[in-house]
C-alpha atoms as a PDB file:
ATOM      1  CA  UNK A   1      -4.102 -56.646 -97.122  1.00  0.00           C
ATOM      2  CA  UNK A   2      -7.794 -56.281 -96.607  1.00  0.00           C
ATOM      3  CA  UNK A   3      -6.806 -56.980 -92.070  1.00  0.00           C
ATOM      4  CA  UNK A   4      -4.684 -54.117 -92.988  1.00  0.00           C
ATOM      5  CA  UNK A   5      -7.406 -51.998 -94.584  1.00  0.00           C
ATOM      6  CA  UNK A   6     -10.099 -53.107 -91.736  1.00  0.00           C
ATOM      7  CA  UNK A   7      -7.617 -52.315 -88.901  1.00  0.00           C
ATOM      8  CA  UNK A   8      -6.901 -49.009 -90.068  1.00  0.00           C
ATOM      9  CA  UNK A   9     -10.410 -47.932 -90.705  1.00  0.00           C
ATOM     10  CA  UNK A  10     -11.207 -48.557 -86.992  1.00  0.00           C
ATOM     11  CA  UNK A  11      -8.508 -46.327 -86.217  1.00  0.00           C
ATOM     12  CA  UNK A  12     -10.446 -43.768 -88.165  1.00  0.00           C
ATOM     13  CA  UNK A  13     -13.245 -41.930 -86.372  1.00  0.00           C
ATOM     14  CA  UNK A  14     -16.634 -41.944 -87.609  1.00  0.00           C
ATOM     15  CA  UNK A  15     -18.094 -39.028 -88.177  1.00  0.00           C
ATOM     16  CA  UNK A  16     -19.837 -36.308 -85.814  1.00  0.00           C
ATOM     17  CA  UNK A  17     -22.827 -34.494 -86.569  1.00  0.00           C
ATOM     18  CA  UNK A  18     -22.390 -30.612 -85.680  1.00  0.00           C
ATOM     19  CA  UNK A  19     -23.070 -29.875 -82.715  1.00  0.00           C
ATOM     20  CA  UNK A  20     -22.800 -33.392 -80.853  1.00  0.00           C
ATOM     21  CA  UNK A  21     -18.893 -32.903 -80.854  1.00  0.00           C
ATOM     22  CA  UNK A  22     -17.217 -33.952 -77.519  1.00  0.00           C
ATOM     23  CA  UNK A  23     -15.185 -31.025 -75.483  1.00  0.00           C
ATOM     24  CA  UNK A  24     -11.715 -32.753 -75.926  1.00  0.00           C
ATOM     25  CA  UNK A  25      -9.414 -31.009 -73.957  1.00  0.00           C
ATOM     26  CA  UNK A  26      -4.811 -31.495 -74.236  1.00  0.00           C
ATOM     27  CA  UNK A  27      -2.931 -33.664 -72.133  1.00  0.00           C
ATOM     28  CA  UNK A  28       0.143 -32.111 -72.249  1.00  0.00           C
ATOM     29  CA  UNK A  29       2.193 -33.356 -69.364  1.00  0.00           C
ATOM     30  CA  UNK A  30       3.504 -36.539 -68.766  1.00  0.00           C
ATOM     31  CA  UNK A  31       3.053 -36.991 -65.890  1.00  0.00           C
ATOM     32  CA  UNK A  32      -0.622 -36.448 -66.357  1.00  0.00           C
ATOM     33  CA  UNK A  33      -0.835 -39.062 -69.419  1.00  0.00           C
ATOM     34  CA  UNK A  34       0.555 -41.558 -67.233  1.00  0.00           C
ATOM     35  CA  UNK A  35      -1.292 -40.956 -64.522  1.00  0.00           C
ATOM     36  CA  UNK A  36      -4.550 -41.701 -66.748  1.00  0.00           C
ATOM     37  CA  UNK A  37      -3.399 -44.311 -68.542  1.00  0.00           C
ATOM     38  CA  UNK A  38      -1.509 -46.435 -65.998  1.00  0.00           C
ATOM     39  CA  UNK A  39      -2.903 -49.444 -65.049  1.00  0.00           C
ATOM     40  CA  UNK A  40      -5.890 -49.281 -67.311  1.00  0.00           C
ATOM     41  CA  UNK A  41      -6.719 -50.543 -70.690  1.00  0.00           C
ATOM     42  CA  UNK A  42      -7.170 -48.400 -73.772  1.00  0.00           C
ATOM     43  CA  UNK A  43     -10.391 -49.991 -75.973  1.00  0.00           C
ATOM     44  CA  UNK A  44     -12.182 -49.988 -79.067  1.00  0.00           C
ATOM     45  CA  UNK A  45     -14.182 -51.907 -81.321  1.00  0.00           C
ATOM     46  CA  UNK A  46     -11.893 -54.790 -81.545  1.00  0.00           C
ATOM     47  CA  UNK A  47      -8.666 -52.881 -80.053  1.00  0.00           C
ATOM     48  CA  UNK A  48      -7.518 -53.562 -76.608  1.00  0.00           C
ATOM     49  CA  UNK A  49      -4.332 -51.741 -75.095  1.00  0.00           C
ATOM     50  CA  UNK A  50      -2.094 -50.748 -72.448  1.00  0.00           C
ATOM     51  CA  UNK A  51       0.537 -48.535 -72.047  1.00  0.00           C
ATOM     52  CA  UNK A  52       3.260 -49.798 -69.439  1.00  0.00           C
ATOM     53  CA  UNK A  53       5.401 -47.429 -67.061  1.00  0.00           C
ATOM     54  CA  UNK A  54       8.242 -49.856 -68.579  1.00  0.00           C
ATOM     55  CA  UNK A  55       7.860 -47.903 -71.905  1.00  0.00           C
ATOM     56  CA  UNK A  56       5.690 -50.930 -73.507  1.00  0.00           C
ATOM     57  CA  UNK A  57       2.652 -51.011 -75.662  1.00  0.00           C
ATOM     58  CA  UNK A  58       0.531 -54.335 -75.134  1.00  0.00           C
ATOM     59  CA  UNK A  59      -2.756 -55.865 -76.569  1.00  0.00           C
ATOM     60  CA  UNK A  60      -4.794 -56.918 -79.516  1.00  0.00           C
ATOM     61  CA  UNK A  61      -5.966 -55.350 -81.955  1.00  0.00           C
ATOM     62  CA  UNK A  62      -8.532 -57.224 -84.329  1.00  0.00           C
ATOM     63  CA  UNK A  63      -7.122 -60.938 -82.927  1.00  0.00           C
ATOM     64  CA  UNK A  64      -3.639 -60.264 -83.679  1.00  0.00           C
ATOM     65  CA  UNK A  65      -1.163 -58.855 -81.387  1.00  0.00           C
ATOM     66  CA  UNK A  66      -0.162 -55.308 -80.889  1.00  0.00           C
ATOM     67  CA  UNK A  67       3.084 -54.102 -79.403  1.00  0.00           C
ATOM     68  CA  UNK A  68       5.286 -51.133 -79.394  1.00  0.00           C
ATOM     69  CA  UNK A  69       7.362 -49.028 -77.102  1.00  0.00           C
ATOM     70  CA  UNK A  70       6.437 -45.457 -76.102  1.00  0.00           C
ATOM     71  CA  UNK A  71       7.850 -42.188 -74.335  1.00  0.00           C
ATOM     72  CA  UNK A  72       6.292 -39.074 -73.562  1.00  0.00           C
ATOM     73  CA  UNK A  73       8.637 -36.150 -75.667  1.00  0.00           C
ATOM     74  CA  UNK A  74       7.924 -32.434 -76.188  1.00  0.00           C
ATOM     75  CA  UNK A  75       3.924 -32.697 -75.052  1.00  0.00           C
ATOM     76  CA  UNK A  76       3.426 -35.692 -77.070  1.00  0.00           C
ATOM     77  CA  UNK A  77       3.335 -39.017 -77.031  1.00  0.00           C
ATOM     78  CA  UNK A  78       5.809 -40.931 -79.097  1.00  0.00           C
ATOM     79  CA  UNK A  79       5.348 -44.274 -79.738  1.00  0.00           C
ATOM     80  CA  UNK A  80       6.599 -47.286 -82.315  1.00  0.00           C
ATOM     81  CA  UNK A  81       3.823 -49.902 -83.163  1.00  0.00           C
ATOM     82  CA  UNK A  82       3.620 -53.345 -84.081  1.00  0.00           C
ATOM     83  CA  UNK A  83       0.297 -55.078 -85.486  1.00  0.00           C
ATOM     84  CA  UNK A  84       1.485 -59.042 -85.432  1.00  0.00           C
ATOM     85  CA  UNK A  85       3.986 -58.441 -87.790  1.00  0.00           C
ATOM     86  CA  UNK A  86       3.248 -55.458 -89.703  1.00  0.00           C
ATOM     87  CA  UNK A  87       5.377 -52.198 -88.890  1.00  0.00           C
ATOM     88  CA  UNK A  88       3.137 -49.593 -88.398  1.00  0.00           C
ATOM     89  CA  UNK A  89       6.260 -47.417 -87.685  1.00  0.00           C
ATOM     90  CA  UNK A  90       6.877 -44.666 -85.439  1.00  0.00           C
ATOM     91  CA  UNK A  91       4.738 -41.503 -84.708  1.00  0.00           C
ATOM     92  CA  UNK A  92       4.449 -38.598 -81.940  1.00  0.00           C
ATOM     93  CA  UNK A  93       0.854 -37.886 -81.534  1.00  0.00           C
ATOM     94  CA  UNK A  94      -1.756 -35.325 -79.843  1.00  0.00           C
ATOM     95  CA  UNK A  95      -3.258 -36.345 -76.600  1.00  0.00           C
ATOM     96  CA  UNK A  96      -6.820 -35.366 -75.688  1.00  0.00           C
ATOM     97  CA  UNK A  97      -9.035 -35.955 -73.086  1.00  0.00           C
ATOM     98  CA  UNK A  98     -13.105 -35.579 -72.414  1.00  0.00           C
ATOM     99  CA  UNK A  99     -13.868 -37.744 -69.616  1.00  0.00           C
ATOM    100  CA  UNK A 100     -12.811 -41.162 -69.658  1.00  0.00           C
ATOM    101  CA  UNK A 101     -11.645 -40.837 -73.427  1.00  0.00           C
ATOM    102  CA  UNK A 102      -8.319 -40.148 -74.883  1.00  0.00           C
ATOM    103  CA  UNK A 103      -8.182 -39.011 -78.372  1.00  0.00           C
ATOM    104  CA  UNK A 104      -4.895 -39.683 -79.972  1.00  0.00           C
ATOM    105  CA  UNK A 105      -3.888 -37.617 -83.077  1.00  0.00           C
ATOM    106  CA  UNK A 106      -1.387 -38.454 -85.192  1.00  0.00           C
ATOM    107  CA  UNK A 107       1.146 -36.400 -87.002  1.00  0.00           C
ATOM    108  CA  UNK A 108       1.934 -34.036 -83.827  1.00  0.00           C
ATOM    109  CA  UNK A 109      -1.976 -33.484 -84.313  1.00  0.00           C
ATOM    110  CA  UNK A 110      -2.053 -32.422 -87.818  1.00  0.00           C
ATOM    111  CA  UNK A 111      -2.938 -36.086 -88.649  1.00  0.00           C
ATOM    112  CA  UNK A 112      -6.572 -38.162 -88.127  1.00  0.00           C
ATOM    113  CA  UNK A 113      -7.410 -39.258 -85.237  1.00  0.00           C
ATOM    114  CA  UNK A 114      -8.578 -42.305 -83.175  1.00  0.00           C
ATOM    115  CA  UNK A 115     -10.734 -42.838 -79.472  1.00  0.00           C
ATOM    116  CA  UNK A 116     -10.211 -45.077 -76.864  1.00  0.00           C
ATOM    117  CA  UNK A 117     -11.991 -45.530 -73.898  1.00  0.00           C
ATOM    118  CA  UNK A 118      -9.865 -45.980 -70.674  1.00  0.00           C
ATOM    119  CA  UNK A 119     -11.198 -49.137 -68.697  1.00  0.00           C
END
């Protein structure tokens, strides 16, 4: 439970002081999210990713595996995730973008959000 609690947490943001707020701007196209995301890996503290043309999710997240499937659906991107062998079930988030960082928001937006930088 606690690699649970400790995985999650880095998928929450830490917080921004007013002011020093990056200018996140939507992906909403598909075509555009793949053509960032393609071929590069999506990291953060501990969490390393790709997203596959083949409609995979790859990586590690903390030292255990991640993988899920994705599709791009209605301006958002739709995936089902896999942390070794916890479900951490489907969701359609928010894309945004400010420079070479994708913010993904869960919840079709409405939800939290995490960062990843695109190597």
């Amino acid at each position: 439970m606690r690699a649970i609690l400790t995985f999650v947490l880095i998928l929450i943001p830490g917080l921004l002081t007013p002011g020093m707020a990056p200018a996140f701007e939507p992906v909403r196209d598909g075509g555009e999210f793949r053509q960032l995301v393609l071929g590069h890996a999506l990291t953060r503290l501990g969490i390393r990713l790709e997203v596959q043309a083949d409609g995979q999710i790859t990586g590690r997240g903390m030292g255990r595996p991640v993988s899920g499937e994705w599709q791009w659906r209605d301006g958002y991107f739709c995936r089902t995730l896999y942390w070794g062998e916890t479900d951490l079930g489907a969701d359609c988030q928010a894309v945004l973008r400010d420079g070479d960082e994708l913010r993904f928001v869960t919840e079709r937006g409405a939800g939290i959000h995490a960062d990843f930088r695109l190597r």
